[in-house]
PDB file of N, CA and C in Angstrom:
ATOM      1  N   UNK A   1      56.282  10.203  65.287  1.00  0.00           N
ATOM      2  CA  UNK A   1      54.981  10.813  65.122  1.00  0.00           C
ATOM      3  C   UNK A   1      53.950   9.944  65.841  1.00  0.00           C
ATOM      4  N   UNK A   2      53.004  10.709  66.231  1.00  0.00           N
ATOM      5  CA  UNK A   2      52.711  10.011  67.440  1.00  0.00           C
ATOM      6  C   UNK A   2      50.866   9.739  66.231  1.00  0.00           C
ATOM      7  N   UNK A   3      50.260   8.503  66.528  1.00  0.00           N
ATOM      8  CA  UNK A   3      49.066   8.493  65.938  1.00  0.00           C
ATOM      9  C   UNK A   3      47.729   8.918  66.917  1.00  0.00           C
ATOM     10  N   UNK A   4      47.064   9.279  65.705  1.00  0.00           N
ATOM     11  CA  UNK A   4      45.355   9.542  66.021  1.00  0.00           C
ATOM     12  C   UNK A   4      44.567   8.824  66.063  1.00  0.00           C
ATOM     13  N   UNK A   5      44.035   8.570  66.709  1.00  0.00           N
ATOM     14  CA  UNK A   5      42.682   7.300  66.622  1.00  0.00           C
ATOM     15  C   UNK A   5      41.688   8.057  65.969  1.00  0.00           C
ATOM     16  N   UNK A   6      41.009   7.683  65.119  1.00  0.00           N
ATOM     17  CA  UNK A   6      39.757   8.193  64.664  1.00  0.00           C
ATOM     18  C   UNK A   6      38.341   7.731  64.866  1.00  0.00           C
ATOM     19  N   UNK A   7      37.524   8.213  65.605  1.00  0.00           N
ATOM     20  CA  UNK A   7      36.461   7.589  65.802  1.00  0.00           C
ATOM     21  C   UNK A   7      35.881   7.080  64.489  1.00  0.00           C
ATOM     22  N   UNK A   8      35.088   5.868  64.353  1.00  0.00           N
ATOM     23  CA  UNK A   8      34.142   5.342  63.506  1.00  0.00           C
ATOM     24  C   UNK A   8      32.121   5.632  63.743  1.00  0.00           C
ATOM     25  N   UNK A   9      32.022   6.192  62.949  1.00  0.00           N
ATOM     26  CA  UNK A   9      30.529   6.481  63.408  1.00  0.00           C
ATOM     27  C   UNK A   9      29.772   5.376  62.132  1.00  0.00           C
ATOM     28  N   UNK A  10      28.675   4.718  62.313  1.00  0.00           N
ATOM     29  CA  UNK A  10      27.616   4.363  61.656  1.00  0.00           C
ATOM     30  C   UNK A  10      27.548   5.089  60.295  1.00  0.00           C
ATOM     31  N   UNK A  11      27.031   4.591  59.032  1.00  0.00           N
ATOM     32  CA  UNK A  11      26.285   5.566  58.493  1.00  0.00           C
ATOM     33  C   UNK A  11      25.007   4.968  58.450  1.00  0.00           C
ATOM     34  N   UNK A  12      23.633   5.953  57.655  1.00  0.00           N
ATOM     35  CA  UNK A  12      22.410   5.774  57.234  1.00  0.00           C
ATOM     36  C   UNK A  12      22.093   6.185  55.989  1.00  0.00           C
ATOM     37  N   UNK A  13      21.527   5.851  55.214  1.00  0.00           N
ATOM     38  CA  UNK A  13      20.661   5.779  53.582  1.00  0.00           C
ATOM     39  C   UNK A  13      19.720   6.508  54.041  1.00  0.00           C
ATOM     40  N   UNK A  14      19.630   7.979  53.732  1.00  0.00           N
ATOM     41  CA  UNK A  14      19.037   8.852  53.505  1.00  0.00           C
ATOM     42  C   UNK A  14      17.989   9.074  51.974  1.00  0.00           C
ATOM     43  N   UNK A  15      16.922   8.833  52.294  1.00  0.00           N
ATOM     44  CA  UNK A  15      16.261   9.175  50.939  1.00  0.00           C
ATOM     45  C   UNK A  15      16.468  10.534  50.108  1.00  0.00           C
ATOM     46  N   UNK A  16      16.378  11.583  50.884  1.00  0.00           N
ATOM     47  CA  UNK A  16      16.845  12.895  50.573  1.00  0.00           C
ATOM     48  C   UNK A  16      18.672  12.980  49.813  1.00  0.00           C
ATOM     49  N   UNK A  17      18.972  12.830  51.418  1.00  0.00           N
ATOM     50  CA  UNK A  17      20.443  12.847  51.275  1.00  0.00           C
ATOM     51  C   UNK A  17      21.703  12.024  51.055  1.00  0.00           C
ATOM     52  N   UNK A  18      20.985  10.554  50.287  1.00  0.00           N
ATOM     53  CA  UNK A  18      21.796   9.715  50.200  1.00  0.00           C
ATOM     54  C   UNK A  18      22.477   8.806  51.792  1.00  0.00           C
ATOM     55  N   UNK A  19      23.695   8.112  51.314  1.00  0.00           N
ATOM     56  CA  UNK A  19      24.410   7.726  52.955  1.00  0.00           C
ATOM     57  C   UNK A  19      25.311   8.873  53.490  1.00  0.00           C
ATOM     58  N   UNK A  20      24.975   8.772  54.495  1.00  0.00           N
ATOM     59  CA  UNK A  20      25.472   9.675  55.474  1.00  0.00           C
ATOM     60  C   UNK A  20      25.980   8.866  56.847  1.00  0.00           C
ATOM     61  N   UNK A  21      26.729   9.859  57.838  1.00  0.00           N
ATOM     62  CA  UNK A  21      26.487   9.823  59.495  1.00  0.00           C
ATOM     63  C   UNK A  21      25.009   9.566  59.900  1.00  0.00           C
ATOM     64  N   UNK A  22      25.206   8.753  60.700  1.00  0.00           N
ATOM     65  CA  UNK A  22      23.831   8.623  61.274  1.00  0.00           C
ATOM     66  C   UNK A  22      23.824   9.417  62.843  1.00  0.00           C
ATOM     67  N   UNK A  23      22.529   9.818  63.195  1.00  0.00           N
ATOM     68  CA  UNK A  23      22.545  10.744  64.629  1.00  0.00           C
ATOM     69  C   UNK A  23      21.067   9.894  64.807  1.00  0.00           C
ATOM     70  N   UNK A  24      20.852  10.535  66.028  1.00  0.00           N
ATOM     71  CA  UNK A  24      19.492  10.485  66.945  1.00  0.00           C
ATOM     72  C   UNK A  24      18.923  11.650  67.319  1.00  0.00           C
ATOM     73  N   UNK A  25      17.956  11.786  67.060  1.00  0.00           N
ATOM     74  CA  UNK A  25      17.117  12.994  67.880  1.00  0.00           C
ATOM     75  C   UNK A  25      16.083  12.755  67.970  1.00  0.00           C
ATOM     76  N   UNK A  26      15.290  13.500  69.291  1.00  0.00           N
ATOM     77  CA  UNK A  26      13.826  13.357  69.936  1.00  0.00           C
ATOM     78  C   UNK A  26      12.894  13.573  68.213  1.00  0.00           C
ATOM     79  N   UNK A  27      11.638  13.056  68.657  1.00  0.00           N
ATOM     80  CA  UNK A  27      10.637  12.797  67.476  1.00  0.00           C
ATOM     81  C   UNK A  27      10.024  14.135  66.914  1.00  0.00           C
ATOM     82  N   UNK A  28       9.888  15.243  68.376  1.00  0.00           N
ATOM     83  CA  UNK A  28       9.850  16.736  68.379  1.00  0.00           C
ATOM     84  C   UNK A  28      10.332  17.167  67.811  1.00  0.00           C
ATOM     85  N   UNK A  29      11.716  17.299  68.007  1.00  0.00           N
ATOM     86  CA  UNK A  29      12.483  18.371  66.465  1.00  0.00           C
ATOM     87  C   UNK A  29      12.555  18.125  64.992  1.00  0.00           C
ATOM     88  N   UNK A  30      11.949  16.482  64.842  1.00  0.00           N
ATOM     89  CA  UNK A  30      11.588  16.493  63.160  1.00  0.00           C
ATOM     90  C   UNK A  30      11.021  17.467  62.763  1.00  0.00           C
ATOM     91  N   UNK A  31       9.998  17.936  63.018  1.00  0.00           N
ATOM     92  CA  UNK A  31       8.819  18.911  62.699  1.00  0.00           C
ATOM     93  C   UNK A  31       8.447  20.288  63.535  1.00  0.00           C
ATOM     94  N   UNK A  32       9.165  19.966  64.180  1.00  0.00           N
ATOM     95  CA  UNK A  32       9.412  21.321  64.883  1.00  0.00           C
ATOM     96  C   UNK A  32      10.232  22.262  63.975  1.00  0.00           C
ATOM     97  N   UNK A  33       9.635  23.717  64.838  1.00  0.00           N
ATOM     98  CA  UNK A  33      10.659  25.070  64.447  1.00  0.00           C
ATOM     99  C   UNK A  33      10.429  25.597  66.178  1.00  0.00           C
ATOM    100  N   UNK A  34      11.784  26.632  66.472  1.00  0.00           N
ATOM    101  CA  UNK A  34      12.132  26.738  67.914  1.00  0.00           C
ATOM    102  C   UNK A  34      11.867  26.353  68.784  1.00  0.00           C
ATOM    103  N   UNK A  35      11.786  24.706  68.818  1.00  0.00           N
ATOM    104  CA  UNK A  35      11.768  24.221  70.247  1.00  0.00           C
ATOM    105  C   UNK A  35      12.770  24.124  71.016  1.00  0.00           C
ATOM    106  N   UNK A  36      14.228  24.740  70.366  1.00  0.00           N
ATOM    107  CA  UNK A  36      15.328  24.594  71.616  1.00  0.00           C
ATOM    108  C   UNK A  36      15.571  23.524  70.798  1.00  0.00           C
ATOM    109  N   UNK A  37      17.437  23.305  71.182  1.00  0.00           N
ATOM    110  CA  UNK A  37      18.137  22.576  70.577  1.00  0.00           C
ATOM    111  C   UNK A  37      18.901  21.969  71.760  1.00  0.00           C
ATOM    112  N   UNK A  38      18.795  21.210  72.539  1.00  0.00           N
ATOM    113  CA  UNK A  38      20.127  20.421  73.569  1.00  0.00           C
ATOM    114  C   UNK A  38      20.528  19.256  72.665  1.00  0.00           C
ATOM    115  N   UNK A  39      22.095  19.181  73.323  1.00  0.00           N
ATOM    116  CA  UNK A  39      22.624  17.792  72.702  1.00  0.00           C
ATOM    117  C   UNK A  39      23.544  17.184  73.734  1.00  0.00           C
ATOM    118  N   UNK A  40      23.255  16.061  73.870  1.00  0.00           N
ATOM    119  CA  UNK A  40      25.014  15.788  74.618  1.00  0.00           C
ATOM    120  C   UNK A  40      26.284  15.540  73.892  1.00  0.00           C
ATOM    121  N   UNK A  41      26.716  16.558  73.809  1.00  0.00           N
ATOM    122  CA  UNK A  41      28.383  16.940  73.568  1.00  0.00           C
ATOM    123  C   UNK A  41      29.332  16.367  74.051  1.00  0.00           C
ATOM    124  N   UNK A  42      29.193  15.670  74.908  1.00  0.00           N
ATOM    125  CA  UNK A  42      30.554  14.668  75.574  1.00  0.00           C
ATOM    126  C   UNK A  42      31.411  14.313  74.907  1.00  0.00           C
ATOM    127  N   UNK A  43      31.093  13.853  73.761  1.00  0.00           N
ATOM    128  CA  UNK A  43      32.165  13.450  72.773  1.00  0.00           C
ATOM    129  C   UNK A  43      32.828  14.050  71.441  1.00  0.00           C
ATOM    130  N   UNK A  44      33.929  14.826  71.804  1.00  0.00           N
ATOM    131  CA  UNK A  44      34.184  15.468  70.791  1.00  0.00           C
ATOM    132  C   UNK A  44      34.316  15.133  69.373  1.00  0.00           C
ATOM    133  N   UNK A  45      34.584  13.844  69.555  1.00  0.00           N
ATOM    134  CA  UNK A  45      34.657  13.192  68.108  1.00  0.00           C
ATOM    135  C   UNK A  45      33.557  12.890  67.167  1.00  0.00           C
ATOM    136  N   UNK A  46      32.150  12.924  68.025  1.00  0.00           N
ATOM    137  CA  UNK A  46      30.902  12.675  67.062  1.00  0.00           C
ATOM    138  C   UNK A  46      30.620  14.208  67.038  1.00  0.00           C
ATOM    139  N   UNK A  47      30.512  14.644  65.706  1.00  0.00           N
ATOM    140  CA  UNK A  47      29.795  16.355  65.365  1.00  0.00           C
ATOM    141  C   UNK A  47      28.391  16.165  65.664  1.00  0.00           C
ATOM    142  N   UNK A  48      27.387  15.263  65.638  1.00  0.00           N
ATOM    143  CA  UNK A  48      26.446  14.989  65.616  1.00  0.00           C
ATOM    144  C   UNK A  48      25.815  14.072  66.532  1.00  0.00           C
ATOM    145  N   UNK A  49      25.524  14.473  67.821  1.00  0.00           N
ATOM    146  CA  UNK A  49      25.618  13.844  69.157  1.00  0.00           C
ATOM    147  C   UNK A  49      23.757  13.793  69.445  1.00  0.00           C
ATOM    148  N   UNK A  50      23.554  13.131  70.075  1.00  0.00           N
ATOM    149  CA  UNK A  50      21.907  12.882  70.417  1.00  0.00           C
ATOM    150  C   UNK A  50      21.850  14.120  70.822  1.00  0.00           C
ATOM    151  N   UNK A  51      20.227  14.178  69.933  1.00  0.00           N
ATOM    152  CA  UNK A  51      19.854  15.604  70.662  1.00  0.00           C
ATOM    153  C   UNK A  51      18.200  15.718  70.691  1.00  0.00           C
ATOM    154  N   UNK A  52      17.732  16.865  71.590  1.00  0.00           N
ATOM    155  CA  UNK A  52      16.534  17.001  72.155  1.00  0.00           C
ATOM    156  C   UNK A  52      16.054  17.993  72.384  1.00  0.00           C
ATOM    157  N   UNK A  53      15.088  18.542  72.213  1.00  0.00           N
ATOM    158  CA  UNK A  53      13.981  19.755  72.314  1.00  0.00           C
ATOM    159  C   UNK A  53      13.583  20.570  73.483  1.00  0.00           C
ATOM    160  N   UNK A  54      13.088  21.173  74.133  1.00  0.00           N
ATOM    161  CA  UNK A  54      13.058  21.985  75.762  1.00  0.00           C
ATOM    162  C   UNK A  54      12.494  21.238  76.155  1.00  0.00           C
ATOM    163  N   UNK A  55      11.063  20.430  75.742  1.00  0.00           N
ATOM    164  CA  UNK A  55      10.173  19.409  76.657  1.00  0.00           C
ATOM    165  C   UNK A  55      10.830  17.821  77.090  1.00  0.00           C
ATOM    166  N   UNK A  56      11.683  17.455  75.979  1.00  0.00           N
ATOM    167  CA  UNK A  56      12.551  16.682  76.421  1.00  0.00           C
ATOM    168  C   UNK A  56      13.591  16.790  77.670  1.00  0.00           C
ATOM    169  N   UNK A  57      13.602  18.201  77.540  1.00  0.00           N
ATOM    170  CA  UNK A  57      15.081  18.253  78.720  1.00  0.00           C
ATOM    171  C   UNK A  57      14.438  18.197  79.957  1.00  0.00           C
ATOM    172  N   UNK A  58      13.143  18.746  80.078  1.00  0.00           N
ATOM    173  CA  UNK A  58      12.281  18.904  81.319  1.00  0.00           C
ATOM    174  C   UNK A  58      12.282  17.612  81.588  1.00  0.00           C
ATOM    175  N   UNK A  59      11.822  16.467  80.567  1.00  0.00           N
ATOM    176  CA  UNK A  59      11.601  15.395  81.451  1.00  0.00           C
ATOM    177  C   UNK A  59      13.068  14.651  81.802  1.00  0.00           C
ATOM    178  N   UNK A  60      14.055  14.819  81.146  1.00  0.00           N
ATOM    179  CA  UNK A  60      15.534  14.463  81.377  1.00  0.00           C
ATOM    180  C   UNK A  60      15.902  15.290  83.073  1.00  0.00           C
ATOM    181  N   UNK A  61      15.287  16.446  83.363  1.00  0.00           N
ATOM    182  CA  UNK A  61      14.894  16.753  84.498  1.00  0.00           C
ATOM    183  C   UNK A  61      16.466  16.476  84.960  1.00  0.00           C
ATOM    184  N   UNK A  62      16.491  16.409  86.265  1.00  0.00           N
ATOM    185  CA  UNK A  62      17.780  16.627  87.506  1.00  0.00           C
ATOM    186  C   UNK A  62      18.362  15.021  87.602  1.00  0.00           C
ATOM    187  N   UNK A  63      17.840  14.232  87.082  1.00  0.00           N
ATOM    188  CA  UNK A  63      18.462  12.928  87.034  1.00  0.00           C
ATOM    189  C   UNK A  63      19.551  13.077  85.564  1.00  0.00           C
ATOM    190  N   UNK A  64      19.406  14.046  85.006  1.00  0.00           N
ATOM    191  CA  UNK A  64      20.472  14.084  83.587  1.00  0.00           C
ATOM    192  C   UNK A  64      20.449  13.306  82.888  1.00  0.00           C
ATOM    193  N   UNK A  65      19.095  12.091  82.783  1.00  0.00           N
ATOM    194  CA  UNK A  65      18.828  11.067  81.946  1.00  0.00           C
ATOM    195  C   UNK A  65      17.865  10.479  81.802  1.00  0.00           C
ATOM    196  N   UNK A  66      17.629   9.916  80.360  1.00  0.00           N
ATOM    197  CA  UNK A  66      16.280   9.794  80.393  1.00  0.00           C
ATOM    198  C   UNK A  66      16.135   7.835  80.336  1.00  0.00           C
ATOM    199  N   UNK A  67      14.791   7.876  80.366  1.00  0.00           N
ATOM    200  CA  UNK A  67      14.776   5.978  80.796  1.00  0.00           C
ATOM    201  C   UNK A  67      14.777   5.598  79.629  1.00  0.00           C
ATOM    202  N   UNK A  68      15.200   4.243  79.513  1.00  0.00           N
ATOM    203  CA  UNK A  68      15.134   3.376  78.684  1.00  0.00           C
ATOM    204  C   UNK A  68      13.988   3.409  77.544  1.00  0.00           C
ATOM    205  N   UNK A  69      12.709   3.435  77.877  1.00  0.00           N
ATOM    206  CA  UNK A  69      11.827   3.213  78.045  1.00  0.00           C
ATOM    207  C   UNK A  69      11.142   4.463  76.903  1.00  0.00           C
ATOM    208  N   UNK A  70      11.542   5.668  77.563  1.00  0.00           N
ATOM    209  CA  UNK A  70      11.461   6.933  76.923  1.00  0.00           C
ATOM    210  C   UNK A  70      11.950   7.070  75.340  1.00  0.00           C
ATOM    211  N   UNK A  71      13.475   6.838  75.793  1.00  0.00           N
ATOM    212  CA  UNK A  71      14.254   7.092  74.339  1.00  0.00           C
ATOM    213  C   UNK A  71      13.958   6.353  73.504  1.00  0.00           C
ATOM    214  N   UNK A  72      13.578   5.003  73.766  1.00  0.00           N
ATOM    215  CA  UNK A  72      12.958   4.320  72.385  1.00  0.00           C
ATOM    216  C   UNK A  72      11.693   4.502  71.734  1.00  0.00           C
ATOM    217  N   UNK A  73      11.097   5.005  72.673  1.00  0.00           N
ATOM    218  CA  UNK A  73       9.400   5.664  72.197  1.00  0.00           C
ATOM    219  C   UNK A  73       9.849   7.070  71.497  1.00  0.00           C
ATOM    220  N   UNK A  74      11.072   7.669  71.700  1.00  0.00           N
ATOM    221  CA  UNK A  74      11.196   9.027  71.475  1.00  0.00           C
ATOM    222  C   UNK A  74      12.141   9.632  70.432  1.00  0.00           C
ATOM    223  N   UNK A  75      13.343   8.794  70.336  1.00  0.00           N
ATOM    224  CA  UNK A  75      14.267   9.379  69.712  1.00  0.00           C
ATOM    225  C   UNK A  75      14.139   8.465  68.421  1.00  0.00           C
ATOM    226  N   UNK A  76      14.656   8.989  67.275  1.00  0.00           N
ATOM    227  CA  UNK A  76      14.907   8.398  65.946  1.00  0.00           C
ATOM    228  C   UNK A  76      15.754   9.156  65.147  1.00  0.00           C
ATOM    229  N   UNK A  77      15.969   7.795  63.701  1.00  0.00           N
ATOM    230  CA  UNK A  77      17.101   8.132  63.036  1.00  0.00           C
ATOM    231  C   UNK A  77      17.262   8.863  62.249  1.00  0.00           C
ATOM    232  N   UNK A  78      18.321   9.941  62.263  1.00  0.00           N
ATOM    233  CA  UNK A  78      18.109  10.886  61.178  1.00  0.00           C
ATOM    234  C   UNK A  78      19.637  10.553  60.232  1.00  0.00           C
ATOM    235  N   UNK A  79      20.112  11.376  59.183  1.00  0.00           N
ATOM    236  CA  UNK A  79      21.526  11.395  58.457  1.00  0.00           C
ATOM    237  C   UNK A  79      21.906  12.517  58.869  1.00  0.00           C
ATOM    238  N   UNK A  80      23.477  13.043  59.272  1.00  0.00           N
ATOM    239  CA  UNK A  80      23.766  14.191  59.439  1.00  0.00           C
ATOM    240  C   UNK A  80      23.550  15.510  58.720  1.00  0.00           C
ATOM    241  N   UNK A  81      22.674  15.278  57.543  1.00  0.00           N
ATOM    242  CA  UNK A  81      22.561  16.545  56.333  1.00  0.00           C
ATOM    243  C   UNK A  81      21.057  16.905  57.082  1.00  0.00           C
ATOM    244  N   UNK A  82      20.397  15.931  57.495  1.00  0.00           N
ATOM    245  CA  UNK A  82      18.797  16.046  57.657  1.00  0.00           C
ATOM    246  C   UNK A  82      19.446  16.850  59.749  1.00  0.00           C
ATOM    247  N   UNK A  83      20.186  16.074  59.945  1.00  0.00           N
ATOM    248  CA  UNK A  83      20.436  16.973  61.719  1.00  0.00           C
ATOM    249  C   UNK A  83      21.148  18.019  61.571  1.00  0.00           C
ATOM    250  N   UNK A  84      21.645  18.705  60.761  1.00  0.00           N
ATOM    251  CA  UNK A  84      22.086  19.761  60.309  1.00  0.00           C
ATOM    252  C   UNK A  84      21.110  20.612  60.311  1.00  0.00           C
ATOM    253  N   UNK A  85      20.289  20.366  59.097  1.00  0.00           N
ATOM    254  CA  UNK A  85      18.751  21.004  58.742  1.00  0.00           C
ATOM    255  C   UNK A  85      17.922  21.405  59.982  1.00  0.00           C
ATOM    256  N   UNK A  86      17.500  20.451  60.613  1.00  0.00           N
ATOM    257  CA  UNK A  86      16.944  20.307  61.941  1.00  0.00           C
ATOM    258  C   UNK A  86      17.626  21.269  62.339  1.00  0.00           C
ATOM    259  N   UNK A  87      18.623  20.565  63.056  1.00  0.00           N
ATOM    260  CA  UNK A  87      19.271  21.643  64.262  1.00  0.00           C
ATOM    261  C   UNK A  87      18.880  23.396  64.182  1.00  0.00           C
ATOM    262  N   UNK A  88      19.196  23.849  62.565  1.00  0.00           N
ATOM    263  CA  UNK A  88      19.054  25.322  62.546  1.00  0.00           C
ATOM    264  C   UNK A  88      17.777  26.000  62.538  1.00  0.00           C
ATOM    265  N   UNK A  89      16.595  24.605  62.266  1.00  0.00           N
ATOM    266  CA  UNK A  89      15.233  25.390  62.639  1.00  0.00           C
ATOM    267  C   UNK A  89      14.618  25.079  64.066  1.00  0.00           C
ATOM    268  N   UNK A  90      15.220  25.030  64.500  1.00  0.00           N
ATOM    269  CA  UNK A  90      14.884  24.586  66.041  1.00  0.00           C
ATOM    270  C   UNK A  90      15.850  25.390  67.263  1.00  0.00           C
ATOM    271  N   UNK A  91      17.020  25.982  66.949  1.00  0.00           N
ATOM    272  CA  UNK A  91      16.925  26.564  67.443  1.00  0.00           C
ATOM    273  C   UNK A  91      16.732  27.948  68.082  1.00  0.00           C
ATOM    274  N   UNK A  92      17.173  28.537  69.314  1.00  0.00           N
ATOM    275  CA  UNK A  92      15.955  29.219  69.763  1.00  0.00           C
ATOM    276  C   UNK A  92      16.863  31.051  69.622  1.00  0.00           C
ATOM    277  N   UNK A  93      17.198  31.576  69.363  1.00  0.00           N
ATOM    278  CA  UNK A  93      17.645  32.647  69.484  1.00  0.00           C
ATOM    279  C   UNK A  93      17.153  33.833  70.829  1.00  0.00           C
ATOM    280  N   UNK A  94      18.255  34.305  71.358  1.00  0.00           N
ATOM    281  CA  UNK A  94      17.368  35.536  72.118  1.00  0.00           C
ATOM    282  C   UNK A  94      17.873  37.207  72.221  1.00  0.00           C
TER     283      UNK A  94
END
């Protein structure tokens, strides 16, 4: 039998939701409703992958990345119960 590696993710102390997975997302979709939902998905093993809003992606723009500089002014920590939450009011239906 052949083994699985299992990824290890972080957790975070959620006031709401206790400890959890920890994620990242732009500062926009805290408080946002339909601003668009992007994430990078690359990794199948995290369910809960950085994610970002339509004005974010604009400035992520044709370079497919954003600066250093940006993401720390921009992104913060959420628990996977609270990026769950998020995620479904943000995004955009058509």
């Amino acid at each position: 039998m052949r083994s699985i590696e299992m990824a290890t993710h972080r957790t975070v102390r959620c006031e709401r939701h206790g400890e959890s997975q920890e994620a990242f997302m732009c500062k926009h979709l805290l408080h946002g409703t339909r601003l668009g939902f992007f994430c990078d998905a690359d990794d199948p093993t995290n369910p809960y992958p950085d994610a970002w809003c339509s004005n974010c992606e604009r400035v992520r723009g044709e370079s497919r990345e954003f600066s250093h500089e940006y993401a720390l002014a921009t992104f913060k920590l959420v628990c996977e119960v609270c990026y769950e939450e998020i995620r479904a009011k943000n995004r955009v239906v058509t």
